[in-house]
Protein backbone atom coordinates (compact mmCIF):
# COMPACT_ATOMS: atom_id res chain seq x y z
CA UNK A 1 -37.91 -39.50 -11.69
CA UNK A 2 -37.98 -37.28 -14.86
CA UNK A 3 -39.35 -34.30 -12.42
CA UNK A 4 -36.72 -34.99 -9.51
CA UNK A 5 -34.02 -34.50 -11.88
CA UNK A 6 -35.78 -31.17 -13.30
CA UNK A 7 -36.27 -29.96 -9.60
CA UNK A 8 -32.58 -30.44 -9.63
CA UNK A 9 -31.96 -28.57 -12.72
CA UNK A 10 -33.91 -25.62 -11.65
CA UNK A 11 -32.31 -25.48 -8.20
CA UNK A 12 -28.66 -25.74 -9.68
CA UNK A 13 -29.65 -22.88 -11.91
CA UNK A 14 -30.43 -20.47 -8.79
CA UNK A 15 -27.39 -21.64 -6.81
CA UNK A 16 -24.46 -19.00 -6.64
CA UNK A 17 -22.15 -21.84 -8.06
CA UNK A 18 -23.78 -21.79 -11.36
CA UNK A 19 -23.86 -18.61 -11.76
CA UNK A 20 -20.03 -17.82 -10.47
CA UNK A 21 -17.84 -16.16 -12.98
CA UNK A 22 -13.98 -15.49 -12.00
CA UNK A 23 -14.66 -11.50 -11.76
CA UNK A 24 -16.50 -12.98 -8.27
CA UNK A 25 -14.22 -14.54 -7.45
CA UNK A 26 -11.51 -12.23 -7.66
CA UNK A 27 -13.72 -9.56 -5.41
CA UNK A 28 -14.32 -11.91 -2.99
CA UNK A 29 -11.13 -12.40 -2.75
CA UNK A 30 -10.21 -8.80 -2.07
CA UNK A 31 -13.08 -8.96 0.41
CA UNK A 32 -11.16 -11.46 2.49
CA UNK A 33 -8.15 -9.55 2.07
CA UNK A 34 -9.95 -6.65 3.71
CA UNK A 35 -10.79 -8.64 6.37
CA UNK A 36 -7.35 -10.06 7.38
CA UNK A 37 -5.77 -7.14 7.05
CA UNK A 38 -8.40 -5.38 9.70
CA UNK A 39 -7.54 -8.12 11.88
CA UNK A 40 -4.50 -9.02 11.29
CA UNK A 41 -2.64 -6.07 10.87
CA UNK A 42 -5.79 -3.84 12.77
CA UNK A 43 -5.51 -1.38 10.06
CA UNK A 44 -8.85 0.74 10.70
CA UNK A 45 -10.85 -2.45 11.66
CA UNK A 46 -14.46 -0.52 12.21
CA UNK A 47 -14.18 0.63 8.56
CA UNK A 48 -12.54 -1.95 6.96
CA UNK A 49 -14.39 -6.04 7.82
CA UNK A 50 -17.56 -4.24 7.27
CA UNK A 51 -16.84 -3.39 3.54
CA UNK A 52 -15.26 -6.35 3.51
CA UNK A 53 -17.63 -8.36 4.32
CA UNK A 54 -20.18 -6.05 2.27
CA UNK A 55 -17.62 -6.97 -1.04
CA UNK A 56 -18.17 -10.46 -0.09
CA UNK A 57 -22.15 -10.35 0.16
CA UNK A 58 -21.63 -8.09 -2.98
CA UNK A 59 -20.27 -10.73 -4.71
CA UNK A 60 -22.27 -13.48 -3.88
CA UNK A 61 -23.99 -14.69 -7.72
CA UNK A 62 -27.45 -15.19 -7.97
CA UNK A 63 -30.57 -15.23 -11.22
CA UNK A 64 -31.94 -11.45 -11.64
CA UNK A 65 -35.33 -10.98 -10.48
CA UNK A 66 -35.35 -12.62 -7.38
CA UNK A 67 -35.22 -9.00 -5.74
CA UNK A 68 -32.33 -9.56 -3.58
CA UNK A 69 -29.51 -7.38 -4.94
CA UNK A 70 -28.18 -3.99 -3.52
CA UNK A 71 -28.91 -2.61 -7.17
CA UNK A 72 -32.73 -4.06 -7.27
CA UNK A 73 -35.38 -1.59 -6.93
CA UNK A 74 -36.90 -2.13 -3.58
CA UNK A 75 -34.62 -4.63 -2.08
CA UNK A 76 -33.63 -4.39 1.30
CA UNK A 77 -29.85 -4.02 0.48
CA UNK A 78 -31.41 -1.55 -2.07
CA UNK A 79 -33.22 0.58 0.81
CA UNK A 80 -29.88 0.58 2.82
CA UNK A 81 -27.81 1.60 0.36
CA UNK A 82 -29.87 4.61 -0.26
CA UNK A 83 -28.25 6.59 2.97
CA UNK A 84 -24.97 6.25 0.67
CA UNK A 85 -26.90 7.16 -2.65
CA UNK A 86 -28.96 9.96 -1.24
CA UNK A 87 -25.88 10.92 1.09
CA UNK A 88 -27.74 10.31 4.83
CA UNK A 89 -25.21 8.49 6.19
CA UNK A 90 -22.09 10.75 6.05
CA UNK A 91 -24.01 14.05 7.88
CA UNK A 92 -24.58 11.54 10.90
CA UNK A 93 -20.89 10.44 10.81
CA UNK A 94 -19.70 13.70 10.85
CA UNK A 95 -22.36 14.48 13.83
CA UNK A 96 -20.39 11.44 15.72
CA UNK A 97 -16.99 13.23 14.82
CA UNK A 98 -17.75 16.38 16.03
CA UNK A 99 -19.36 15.16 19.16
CA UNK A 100 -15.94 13.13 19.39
CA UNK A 101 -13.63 15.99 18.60
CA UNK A 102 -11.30 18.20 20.81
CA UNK A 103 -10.86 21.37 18.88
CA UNK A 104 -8.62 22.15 22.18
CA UNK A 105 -5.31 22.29 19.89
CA UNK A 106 -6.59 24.32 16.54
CA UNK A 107 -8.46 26.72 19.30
CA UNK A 108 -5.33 27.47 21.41
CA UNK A 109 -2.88 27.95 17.90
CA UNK A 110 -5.44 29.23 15.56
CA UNK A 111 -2.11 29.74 13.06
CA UNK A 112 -2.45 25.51 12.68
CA UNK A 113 -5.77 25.67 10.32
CA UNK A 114 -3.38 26.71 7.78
CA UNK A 115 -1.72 23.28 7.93
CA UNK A 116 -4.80 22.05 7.43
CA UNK A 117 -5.31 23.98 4.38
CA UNK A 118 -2.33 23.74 2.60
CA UNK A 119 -2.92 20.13 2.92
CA UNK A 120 -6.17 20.32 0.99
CA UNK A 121 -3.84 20.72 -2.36
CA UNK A 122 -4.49 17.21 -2.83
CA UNK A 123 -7.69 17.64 -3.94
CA UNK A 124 -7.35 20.27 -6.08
CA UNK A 125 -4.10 18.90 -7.55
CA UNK A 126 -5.89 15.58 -8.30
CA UNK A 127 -8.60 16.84 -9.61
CA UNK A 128 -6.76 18.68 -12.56
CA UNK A 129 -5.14 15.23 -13.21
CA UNK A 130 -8.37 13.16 -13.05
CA UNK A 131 -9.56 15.66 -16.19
CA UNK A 132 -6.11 14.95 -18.45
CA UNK A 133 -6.99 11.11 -17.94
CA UNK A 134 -9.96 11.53 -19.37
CA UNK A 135 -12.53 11.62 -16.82
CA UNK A 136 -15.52 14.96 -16.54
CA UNK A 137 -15.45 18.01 -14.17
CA UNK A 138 -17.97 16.38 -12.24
CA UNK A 139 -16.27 12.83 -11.75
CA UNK A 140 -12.87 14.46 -11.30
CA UNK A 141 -13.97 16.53 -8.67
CA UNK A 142 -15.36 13.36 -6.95
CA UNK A 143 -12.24 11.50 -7.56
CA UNK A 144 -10.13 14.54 -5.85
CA UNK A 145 -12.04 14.57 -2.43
CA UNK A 146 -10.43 11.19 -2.01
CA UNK A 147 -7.19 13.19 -1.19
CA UNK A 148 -8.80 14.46 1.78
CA UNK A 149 -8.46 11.48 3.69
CA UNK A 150 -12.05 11.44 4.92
CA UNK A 151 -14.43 8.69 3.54
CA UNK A 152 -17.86 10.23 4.50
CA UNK A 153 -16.79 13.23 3.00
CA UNK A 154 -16.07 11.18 -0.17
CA UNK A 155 -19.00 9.63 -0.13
CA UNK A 156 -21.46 12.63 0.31
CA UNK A 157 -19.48 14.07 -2.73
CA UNK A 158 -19.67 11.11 -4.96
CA UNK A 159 -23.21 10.60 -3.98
CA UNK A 160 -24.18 13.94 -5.60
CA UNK A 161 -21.29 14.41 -8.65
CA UNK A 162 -20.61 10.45 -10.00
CA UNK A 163 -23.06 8.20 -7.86
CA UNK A 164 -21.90 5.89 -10.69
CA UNK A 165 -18.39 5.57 -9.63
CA UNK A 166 -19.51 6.21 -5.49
CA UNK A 167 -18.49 2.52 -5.16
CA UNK A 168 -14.90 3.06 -6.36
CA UNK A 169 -14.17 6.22 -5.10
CA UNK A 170 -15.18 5.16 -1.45
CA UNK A 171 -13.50 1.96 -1.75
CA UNK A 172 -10.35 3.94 -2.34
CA UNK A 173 -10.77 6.29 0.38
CA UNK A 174 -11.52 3.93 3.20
CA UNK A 175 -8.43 1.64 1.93
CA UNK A 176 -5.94 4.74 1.59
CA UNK A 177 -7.33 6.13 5.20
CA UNK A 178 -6.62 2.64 6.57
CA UNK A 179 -2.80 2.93 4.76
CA UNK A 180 -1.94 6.48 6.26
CA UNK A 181 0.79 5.43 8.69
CA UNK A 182 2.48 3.22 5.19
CA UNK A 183 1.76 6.32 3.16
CA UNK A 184 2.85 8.97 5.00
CA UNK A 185 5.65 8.04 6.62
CA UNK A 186 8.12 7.85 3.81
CA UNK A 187 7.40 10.92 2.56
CA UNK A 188 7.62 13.04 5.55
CA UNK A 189 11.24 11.38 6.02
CA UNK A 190 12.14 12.26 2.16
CA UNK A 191 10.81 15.49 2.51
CA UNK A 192 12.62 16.29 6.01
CA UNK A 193 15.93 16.35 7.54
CA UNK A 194 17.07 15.29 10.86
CA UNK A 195 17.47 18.78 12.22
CA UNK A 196 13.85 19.97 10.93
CA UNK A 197 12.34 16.46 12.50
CA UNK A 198 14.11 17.48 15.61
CA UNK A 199 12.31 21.20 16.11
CA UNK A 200 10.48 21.12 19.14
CA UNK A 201 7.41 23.35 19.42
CA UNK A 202 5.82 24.57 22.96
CA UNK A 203 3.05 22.76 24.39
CA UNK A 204 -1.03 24.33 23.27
CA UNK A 205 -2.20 26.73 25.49
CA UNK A 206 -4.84 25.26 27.81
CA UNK A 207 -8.47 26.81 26.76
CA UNK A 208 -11.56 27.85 28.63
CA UNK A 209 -14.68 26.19 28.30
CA UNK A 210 -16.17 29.55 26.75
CA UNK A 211 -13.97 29.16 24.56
CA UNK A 212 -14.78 25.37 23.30
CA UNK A 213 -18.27 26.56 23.31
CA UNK A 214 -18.04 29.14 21.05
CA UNK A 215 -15.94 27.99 18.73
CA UNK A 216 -17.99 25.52 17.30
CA UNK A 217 -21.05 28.72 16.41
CA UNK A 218 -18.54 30.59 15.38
CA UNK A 219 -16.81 28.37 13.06
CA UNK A 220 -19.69 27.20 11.09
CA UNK A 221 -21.34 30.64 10.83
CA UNK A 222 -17.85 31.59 9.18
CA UNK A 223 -17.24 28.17 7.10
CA UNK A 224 -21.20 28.08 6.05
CA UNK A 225 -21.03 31.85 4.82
CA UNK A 226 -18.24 30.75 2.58
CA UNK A 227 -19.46 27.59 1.16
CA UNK A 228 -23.15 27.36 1.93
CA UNK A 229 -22.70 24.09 -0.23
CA UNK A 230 -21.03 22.47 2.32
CA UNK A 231 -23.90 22.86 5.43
CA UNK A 232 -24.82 19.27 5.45
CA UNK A 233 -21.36 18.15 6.82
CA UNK A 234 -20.06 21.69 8.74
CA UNK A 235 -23.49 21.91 9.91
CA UNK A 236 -23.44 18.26 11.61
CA UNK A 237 -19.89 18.41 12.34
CA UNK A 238 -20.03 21.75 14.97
CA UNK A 239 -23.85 20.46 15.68
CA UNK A 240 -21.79 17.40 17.19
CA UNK A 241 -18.68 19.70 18.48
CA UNK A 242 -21.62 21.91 20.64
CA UNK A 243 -23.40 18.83 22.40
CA UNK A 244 -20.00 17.73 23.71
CA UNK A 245 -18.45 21.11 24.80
CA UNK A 246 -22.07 22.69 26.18
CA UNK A 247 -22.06 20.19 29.42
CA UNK A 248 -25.68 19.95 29.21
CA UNK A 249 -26.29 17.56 26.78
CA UNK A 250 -24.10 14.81 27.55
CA UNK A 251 -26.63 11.85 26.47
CA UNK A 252 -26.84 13.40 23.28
CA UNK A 253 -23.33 14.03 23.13
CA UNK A 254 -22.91 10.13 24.16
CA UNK A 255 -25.37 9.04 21.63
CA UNK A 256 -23.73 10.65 18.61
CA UNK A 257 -19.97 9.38 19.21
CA UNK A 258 -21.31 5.97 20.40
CA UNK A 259 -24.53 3.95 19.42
CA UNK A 260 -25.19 6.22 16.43
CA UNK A 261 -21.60 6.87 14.85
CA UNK A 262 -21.59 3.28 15.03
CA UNK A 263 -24.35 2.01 13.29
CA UNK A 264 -24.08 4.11 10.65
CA UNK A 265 -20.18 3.53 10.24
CA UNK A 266 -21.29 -0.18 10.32
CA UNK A 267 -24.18 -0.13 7.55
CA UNK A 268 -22.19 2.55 5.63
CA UNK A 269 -19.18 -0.17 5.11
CA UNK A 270 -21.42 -2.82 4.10
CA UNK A 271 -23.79 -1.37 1.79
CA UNK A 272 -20.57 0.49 0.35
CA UNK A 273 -18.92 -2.75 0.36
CA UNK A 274 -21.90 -4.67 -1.46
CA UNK A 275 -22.06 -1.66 -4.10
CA UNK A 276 -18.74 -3.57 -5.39
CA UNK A 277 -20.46 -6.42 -7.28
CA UNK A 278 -18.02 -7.60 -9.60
CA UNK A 279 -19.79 -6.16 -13.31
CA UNK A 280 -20.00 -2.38 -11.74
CA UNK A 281 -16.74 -2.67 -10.15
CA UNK A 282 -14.27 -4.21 -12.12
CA UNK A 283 -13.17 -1.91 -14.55
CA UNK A 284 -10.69 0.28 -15.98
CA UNK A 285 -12.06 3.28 -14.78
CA UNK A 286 -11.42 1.68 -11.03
CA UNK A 287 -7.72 1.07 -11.56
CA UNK A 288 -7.45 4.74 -12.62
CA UNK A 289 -9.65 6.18 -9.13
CA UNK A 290 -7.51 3.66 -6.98
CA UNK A 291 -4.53 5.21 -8.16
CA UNK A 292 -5.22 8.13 -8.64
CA UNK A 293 -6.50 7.96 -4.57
CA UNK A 294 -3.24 7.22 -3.90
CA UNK A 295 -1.87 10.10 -6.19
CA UNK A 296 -3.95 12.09 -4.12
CA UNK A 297 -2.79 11.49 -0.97
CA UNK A 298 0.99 11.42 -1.37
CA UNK A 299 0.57 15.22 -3.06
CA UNK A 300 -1.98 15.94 -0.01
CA UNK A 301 1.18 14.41 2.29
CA UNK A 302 3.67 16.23 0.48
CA UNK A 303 1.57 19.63 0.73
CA UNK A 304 1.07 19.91 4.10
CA UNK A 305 4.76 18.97 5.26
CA UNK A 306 6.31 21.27 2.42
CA UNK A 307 4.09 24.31 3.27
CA UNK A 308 5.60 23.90 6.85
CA UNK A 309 8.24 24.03 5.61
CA UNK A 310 8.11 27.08 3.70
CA UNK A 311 6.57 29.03 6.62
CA UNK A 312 9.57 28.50 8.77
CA UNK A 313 11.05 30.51 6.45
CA UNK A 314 9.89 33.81 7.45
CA UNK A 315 9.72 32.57 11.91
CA UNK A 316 11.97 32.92 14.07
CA UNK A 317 13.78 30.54 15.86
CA UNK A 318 11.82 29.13 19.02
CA UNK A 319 8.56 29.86 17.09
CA UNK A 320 9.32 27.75 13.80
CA UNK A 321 6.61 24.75 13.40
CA UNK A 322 8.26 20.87 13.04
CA UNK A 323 7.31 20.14 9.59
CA UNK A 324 6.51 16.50 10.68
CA UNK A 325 2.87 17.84 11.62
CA UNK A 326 2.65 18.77 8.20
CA UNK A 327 1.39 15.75 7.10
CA UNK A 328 -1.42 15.87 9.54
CA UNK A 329 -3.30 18.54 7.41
CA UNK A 330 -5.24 15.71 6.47
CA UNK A 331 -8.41 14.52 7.67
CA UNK A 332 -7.57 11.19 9.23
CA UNK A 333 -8.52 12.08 13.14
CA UNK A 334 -6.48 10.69 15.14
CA UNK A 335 -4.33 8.17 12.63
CA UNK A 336 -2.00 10.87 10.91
CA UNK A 337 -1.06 12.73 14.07
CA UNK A 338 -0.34 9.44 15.68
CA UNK A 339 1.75 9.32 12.52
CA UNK A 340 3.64 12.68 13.07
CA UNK A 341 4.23 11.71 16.88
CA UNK A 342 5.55 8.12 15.88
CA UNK A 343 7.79 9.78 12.96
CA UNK A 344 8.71 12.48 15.44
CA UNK A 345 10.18 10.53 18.56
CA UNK A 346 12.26 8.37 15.76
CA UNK A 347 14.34 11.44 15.82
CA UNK A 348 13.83 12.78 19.17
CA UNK A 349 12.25 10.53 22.05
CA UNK A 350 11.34 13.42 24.12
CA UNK A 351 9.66 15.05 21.59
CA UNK A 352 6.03 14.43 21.74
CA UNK A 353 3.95 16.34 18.92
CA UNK A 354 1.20 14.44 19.24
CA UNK A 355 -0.85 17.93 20.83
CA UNK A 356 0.12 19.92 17.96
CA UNK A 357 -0.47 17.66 15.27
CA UNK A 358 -4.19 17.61 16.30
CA UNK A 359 -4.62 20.99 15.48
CA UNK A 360 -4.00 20.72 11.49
CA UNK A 361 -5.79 17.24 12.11
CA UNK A 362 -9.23 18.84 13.11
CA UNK A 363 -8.30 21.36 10.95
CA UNK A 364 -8.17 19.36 8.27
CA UNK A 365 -11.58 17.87 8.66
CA UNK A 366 -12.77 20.97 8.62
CA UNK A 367 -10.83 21.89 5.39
CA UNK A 368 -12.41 18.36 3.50
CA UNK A 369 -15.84 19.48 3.87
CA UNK A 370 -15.46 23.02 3.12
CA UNK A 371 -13.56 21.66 -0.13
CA UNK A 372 -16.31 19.32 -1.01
CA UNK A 373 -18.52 22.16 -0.55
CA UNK A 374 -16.57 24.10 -2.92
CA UNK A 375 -16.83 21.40 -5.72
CA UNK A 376 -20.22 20.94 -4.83
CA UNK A 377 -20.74 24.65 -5.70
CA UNK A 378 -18.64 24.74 -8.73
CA UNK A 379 -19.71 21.36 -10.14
CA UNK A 380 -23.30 20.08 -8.64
């Protein structure tokens, strides 16, 4: 009898209930939130059940040593999670994007990659607050990328800066890409008047095949001369552009934007979503990256449509830019343009900007990775 009740003993000691403290609960309970919101609301749904169902198997409490958790030596969580700690995973994502992107817009108003510049001020401008609150050159520069708007690029960054606070910062970026059309919106209407939302711009230029094909050799040779740093993602990313724009390697082409992108988007949110276990992720240091993510995006926001702005200054009417596309400097593909279109017939329901918002929209996924490349550089 004596030994049953031991055998009990022992077993309650391995179970996750004895071992639950309220810190697991609470991320589990964020995990869930993750996931009804992705359903729910269908705020970015491919990003956001897998990390939050990776929180919840994150978060699950069990005895050390049974070899089992993502931060165990040898583990299979522990092997997965290594495409996020050796940065694997984001090079292949951005392979999927480019072999998923129309550079059709940026190519046929070249003056748009601006836009997408300008918008990279968030980075930059959240960076030089993550060092006043405290945190190094290094983590602050992995803290900025989150402004951005582009979670593989955040990730790749973190991996190689603060792989210490990569679960945080990635975290932050997913949730704040998922937020975009909450975000954004407000600002571009405080930042705007009715008149300026009402500017209507002429429709892209339609462009030769020649020229999607060279764009994407001639754009990395450019980008990768200037930040060399930056070749994982730029090289994947026009790598991916070529085998959709060359017409002869459509299965590759196929393979990249479907079975591929989405294998690594799903084990990418999971192990990034287990990396949250409750004693490396609860913290103050996590309060301060979620807001300032949030910091970062508003100025990012706030750069783009301002700098628009600005420009119209010195063009002349018929050739001035609707600052509403302003906002799509950032390197959510397709969510902020859809944000500039939806802000954009609000005013004007004829006035489709959709097509020109894509151009700062690619261009600002360019502009993340050659900014990552230049922290990278300045910071690795």
């Amino acid at each position: 009898m004596n030994t049953i009740i031991e055998s009990l003993q022992q077993f309650w000691q391995y179970t996750g209930f004895a071992n639950m403290t309220w810190q697991h609960l609470v991320m589990i309970i964020i995990g869930i939130g993750f996931i009804t919101v992705a359903i729910l609301k269908e705020w970015e749904p491919l990003l956001l059940v897998p990390i939050g169902f990776g929180i919840i198997i994150g978060n699950i409490p069990f005895v050390n040593g049974l070899n089992i958790g993502i931060y165990e030596q040898g583990s299979v969580l522990n092997i997965l999670y290594q495409g996020v700690r050796q940065g694997w995973y984001p090079p292949l994502i951005f392979l999927g994007i480019g072999a998923m992107t129309d550079f059709s817009a940026l190519i046929s108003q070249p003056r748009l990659m601006l836009i997408g510049a300008a918008a990279q001020i968030g980075i930059f401008g959240a960076y030089l607050i993550s060092l006043t609150m405290g945190f190094t050159p290094a983590e602050a520069g992995a803290i900025g990328i989150i402004g951005g708007a582009d979670g593989p690029t955040a990730i790749f960054l973190s991996s190689k800066l603060a792989p210490h606070l990569m679960g945080a910062i990635a975290v932050s970026a997913y949730s704040y890409m998922a937020l975009v059309p909450v975000i954004q919106r407000p600002i571009m209407l405080l930042l705007t008047t009715k008149k300026e939302r009402a500017i209507r711009m002429k429709a892209p230029r339609q462009v030769s095949q020649r020229e999607k094909i060279i764009f994407p050799i001639v754009g990395f040779v450019l980008t990768a001369f200037i930040v060399p740093s930056g070749l994982p993602l730029l090289g994947m990313l026009f790598f991916g552009n070529l085998l959709k724009e060359s017409g002869v390697t459509r299965r590759l082409a196929e393979t990249a934007r479907g079975p591929l992108i989405d294998v690594v988007t799903t084990l990418i949110g999971v192990t990034v979503g287990a990396s949250t276990q409750a004693n490396e992720f609860l913290s103050a240091s996590s309060v301060k990256i979620f807001l300032l993510g949030l910091l970062s995006f508003v100025i990012a926001t706030m750069g783009g449509v301002l700098f628009v702005k600005f420009w119209n200054i010195f063009l002349k009417e018929g050739n001035k830019i609707n600052p509403l596309i302003g906002n799509a400097g950032v390197s959510a593909v397709p969510d902020s343009a859809r944000v500039s279109e939806i802000v954009g017939l609000e005013t004007d329901k004829k006035n489709h900007l959709l097509m020109n918002a894509m151009g700062p929209n690619v261009a600002g996924v360019i502009g993340s990775a050659v900014a990552a490349g230049i922290l990278l550089s300045f910071l690795g």
